[in-house]
Protein backbone atom coordinates (compact mmCIF):
# COMPACT_ATOMS: atom_id res chain seq x y z
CA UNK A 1 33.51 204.38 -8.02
CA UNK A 2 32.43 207.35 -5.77
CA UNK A 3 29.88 209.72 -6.60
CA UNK A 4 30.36 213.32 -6.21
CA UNK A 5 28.96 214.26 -2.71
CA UNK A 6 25.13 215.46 -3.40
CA UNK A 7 25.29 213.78 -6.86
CA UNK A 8 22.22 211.83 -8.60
CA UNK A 9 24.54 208.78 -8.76
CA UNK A 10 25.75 209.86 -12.43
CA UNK A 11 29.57 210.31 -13.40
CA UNK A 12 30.11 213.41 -15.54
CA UNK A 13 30.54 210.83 -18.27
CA UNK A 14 26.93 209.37 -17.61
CA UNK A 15 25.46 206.61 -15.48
CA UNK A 16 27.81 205.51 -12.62
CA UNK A 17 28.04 201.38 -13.15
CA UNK A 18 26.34 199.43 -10.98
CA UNK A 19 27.80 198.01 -7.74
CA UNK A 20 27.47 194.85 -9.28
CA UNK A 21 29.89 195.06 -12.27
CA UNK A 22 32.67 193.02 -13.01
CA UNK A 23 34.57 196.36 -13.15
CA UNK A 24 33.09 198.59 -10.49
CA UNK A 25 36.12 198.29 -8.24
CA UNK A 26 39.41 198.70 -10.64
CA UNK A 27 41.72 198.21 -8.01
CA UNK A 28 40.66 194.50 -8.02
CA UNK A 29 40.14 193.70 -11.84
CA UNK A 30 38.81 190.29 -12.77
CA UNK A 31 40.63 187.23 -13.08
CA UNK A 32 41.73 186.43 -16.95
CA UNK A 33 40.25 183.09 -17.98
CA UNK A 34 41.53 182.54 -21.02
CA UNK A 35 45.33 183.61 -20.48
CA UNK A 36 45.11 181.14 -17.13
CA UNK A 37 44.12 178.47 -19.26
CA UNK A 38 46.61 178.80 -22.07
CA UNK A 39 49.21 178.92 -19.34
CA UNK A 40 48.24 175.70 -17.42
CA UNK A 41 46.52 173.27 -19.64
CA UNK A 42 48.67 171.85 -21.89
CA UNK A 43 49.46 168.16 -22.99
CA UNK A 44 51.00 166.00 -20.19
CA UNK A 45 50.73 168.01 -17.92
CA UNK A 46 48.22 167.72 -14.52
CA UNK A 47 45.58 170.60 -15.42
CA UNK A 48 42.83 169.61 -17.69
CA UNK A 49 40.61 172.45 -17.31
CA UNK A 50 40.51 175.71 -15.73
CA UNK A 51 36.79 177.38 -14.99
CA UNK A 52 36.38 180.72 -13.90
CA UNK A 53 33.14 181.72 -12.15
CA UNK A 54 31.93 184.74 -11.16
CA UNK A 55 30.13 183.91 -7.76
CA UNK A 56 29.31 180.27 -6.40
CA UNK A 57 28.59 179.44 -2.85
CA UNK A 58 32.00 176.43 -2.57
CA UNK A 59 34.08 176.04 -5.40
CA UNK A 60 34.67 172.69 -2.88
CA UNK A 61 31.47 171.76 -3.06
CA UNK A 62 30.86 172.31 -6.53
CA UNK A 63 33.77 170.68 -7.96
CA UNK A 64 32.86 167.34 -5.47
CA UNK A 65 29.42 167.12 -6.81
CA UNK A 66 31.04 168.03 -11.02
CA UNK A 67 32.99 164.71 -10.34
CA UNK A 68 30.50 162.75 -8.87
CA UNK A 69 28.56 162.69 -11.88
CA UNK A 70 31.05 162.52 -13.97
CA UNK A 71 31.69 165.79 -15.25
CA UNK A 72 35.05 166.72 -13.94
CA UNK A 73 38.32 165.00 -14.35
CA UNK A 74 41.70 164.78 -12.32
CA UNK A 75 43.70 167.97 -12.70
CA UNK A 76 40.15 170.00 -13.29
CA UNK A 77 40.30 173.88 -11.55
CA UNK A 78 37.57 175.65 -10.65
CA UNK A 79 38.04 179.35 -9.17
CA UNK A 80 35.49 181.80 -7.79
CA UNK A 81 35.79 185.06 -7.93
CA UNK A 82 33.35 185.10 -5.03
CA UNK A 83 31.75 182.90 -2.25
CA UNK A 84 29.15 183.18 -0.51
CA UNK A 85 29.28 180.23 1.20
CA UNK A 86 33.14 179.24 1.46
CA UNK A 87 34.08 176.32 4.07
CA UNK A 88 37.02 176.18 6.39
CA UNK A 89 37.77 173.28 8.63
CA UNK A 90 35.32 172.21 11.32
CA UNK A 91 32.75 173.91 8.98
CA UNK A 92 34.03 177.49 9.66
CA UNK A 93 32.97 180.35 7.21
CA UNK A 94 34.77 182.18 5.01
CA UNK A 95 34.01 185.32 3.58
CA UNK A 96 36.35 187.81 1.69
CA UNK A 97 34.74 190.92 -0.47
CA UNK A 98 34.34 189.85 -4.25
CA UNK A 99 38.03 189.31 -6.11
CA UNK A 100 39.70 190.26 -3.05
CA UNK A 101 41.74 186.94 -3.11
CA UNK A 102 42.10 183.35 -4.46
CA UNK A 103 39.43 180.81 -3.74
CA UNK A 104 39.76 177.93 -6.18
CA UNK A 105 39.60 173.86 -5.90
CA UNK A 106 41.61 171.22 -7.17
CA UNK A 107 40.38 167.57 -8.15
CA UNK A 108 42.90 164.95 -7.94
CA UNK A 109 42.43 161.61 -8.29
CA UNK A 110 45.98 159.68 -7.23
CA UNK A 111 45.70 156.18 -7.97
CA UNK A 112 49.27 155.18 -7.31
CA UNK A 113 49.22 156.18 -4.10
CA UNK A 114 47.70 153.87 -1.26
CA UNK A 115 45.09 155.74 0.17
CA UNK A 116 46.53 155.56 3.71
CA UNK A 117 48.83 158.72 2.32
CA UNK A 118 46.32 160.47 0.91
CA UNK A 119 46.45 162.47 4.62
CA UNK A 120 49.33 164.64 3.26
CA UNK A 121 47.63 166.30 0.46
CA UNK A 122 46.61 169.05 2.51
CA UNK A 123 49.74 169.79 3.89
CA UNK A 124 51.72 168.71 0.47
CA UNK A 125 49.29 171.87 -0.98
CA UNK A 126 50.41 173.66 1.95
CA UNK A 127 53.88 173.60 1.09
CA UNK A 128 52.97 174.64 -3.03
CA UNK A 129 51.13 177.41 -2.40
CA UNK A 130 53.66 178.68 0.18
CA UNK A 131 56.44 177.97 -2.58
CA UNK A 132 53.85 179.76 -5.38
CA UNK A 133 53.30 182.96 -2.51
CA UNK A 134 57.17 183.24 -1.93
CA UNK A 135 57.90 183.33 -5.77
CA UNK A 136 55.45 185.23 -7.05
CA UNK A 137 54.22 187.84 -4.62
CA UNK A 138 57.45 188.04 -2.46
CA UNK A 139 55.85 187.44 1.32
CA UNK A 140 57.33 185.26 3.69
CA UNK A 141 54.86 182.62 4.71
CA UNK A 142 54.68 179.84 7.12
CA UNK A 143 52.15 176.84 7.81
CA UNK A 144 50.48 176.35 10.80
CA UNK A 145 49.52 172.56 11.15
CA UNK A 146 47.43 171.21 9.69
CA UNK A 147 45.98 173.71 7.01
CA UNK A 148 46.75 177.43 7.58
CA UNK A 149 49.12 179.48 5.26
CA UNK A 150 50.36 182.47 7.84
CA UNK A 151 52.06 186.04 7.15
CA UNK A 152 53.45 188.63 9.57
CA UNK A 153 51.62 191.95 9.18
CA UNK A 154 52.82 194.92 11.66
CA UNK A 155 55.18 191.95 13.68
CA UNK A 156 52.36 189.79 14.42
CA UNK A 157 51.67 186.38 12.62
CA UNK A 158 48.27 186.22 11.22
CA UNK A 159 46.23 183.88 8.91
CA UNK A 160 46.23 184.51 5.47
CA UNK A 161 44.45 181.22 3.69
CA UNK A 162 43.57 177.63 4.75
CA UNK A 163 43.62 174.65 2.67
CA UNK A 164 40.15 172.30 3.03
CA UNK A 165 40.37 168.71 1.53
CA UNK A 166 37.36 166.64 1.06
CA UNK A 167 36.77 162.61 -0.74
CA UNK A 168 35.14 162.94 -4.19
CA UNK A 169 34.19 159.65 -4.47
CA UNK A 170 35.94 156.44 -4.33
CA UNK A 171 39.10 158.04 -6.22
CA UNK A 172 39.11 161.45 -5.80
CA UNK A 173 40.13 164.61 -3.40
CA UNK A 174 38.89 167.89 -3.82
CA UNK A 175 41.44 170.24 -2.44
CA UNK A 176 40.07 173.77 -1.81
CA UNK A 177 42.53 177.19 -1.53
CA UNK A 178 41.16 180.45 -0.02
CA UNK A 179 44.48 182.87 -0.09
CA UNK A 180 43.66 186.57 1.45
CA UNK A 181 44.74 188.67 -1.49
CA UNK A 182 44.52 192.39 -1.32
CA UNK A 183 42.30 192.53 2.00
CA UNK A 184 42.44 196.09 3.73
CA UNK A 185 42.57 196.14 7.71
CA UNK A 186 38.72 197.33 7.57
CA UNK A 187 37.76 194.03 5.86
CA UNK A 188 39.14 191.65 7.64
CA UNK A 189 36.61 189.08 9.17
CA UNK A 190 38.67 188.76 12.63
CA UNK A 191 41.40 190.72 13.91
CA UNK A 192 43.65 187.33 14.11
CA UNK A 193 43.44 187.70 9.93
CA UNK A 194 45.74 189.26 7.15
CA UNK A 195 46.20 189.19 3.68
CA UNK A 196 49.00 189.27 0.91
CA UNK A 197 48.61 193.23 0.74
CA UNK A 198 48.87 193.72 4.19
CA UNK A 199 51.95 191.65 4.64
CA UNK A 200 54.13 193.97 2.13
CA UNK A 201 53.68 191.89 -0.95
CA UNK A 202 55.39 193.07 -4.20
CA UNK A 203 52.82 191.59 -6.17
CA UNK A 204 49.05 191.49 -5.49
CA UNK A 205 48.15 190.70 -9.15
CA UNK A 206 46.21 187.49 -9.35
CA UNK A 207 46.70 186.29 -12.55
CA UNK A 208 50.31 185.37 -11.82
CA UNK A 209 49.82 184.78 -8.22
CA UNK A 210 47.43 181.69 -9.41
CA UNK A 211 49.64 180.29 -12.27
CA UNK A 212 52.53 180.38 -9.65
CA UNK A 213 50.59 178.37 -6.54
CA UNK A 214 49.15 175.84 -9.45
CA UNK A 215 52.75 175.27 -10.84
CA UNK A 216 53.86 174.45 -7.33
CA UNK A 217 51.33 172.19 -6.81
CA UNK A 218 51.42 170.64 -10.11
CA UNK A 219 55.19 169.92 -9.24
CA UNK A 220 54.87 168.33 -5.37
CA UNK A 221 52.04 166.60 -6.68
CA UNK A 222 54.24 164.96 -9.55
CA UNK A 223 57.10 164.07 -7.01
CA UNK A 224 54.68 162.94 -4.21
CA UNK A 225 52.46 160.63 -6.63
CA UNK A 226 56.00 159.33 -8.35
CA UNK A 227 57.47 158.35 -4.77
CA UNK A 228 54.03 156.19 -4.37
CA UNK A 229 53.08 158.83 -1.36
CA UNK A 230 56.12 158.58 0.24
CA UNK A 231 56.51 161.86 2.36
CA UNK A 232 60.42 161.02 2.89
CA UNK A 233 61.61 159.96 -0.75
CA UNK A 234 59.88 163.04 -2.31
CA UNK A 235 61.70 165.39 0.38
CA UNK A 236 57.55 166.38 1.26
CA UNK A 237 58.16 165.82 5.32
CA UNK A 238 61.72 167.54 5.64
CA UNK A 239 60.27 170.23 3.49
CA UNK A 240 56.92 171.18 5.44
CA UNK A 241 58.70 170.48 8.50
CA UNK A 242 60.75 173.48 7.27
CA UNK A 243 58.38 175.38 6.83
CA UNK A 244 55.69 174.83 9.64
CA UNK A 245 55.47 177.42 12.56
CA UNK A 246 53.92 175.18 15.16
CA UNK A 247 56.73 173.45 15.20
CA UNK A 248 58.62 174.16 18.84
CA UNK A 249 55.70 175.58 20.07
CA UNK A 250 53.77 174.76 23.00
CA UNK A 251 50.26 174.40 22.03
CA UNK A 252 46.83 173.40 22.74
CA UNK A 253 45.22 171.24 20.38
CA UNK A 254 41.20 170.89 20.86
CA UNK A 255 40.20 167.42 19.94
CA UNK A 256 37.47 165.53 18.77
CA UNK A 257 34.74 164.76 21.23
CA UNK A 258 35.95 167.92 23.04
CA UNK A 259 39.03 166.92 24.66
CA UNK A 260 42.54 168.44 24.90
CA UNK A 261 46.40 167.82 25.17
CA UNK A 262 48.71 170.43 25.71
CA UNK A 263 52.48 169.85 24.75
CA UNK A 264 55.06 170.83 22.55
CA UNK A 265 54.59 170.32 18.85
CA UNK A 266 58.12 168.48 18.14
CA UNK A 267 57.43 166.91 14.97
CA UNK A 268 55.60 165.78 11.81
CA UNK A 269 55.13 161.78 11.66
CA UNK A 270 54.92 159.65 8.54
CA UNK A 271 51.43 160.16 8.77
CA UNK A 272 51.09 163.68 8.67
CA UNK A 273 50.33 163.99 12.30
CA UNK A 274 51.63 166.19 14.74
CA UNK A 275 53.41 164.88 17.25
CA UNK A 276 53.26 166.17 21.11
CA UNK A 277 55.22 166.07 23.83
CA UNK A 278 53.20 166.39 26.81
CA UNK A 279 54.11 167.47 30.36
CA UNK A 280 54.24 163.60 31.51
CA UNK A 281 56.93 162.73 29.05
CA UNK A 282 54.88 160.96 26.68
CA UNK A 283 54.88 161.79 22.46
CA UNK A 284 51.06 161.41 21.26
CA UNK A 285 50.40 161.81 17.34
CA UNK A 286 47.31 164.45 16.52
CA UNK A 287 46.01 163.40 13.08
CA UNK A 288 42.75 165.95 13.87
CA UNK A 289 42.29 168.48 15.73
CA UNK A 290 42.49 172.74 16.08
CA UNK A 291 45.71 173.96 17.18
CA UNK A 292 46.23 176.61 18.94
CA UNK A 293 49.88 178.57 19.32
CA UNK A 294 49.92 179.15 22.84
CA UNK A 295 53.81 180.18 23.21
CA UNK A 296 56.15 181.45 20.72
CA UNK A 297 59.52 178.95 19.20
């Protein structure tokens, strides 16, 4: 809330809230708890909890260590209306003003899946929350291999979330979200970034926005996990290949031990990996790496 220019810092109504309240910026209320729990947990299906806290430094982190001692089971959620400490891939920050956007975690723990396809559960959340964006909020979204969600603000593609998947234990992934909500140009962290808002969303209201992405999930997850992993059978490859934007590109992708091949991305293996066509005629998977879109399709 603004204070009237020369004021003490007192609405005419009395003490101005502090900038730390829940409520002190009404154009981004808090997330509802309690209605996103009686709209996702229910019996049989994949969410057993849903935890809503008000600042933590990696939901990630936090829900890894809940299940390693025990304390979380598959199908928990645990979303943060803040973090101070959010995680990207190669250890990348991520900071976004408080209930600006989405930044929740997943546990999932499929045990009928060999763990040699457990590699497409980022990009398998890839394609829900894409699914959950285009329902719900009405943006037009691609992927960018392996983990970025992307939106087109003022003709330009720019990143609006990234999906971060880490082992929780023997039997477990934690699958972290971050999702750009209702950024304004003057908080973005770089100028390569966007948000839900800025791409001409009909709906920036989280509440639904959340139940939507989690449904999706919930869903790919089911047909994924009852196809024993099987990217093909569950229509997961054909469907991210769809959807992916680095796909006819010529890119760069920066490898481990800080190497780099340059080709055209031409398609998505059985692995997950992208494949490249290099210069010298040869196709070489990339199963880790940073991409970057040097030409457009």
């Amino acid at each position: 809330m603004k204070t009237p220019s020369g004021g003490d810092g007192n609405t005419p109504n009395g003490p101005r809230e502090p900038r730390s309240s829940r409520w002190s910026d009404l154009g981004r209320p808090p997330l509802n708890a309690a209605a996103l729990r009686r709209a996702l947990v229910r019996e049989g299906g994949l969410w057993s909890q849903v935890e809503v806290v008000q600042s933590t430094g990696s939901t990630n982190s936090d829900l890894v260590e809940q299940a390693a001692r025990g304390g979380a089971a598959e199908g928990a959620v645990l979303v943060a209306e803040e973090q101070t400490a959010g995680r990207g891939r190669l250890d990348r920050q991520w900071t976004a003003p408080a209930r600006s956007g989405l930044f929740f975690s997943v546990l999932l723990t499929p045990a009928e899946v060999p763990v040699a396809r457990w590699g497409w559960l980022p990009l398998l959340t890839g394609v829900a929350v894409a699914t959950g964006l285009s329902r719900a909020a009405g943006v037009d979204t691609a992927l960018k291999w392996p983990n970025d969600l992307l939106v087109t603000v003022g003709g330009e593609e720019r990143k609006a979330g990234g999906i971060l998947a880490e082992r929780a234990g023997d039997d477990g992934v934690v699958v972290g979200v971050g999702i750009n909500v209702t950024l304004r140009a003057d908080e973005l962290p770089v100028p390569q970034a966007g948000s839900l808002a800025l791409a001409g969303a009909v709906s920036t209201d989280r509440d639904p926005l959340l139940r939507a992405v989690l449904r999706a999930l919930e869903d790919w997850y089911g047909r994924w996990r009852g196809a024993g992993g099987d990217p093909v059978a569950c229509g997961l490859q054909e469907t991210y290949a769809a959807g992916c934007a680095t796909l006819g590109r010529v890119v760069r992708a920066e490898l481990p031990g800080e190497r780099s091949l340059t080709g055209e991305a031409v398609a998505i293996d059985g692995d997950g990996r992208l494949v490249l066509a290099t210069e010298d005629g040869v196709q070489e998977p990339v199963g880790a790496g940073d991409i970057v879109h040097l030409r457009p399709a």
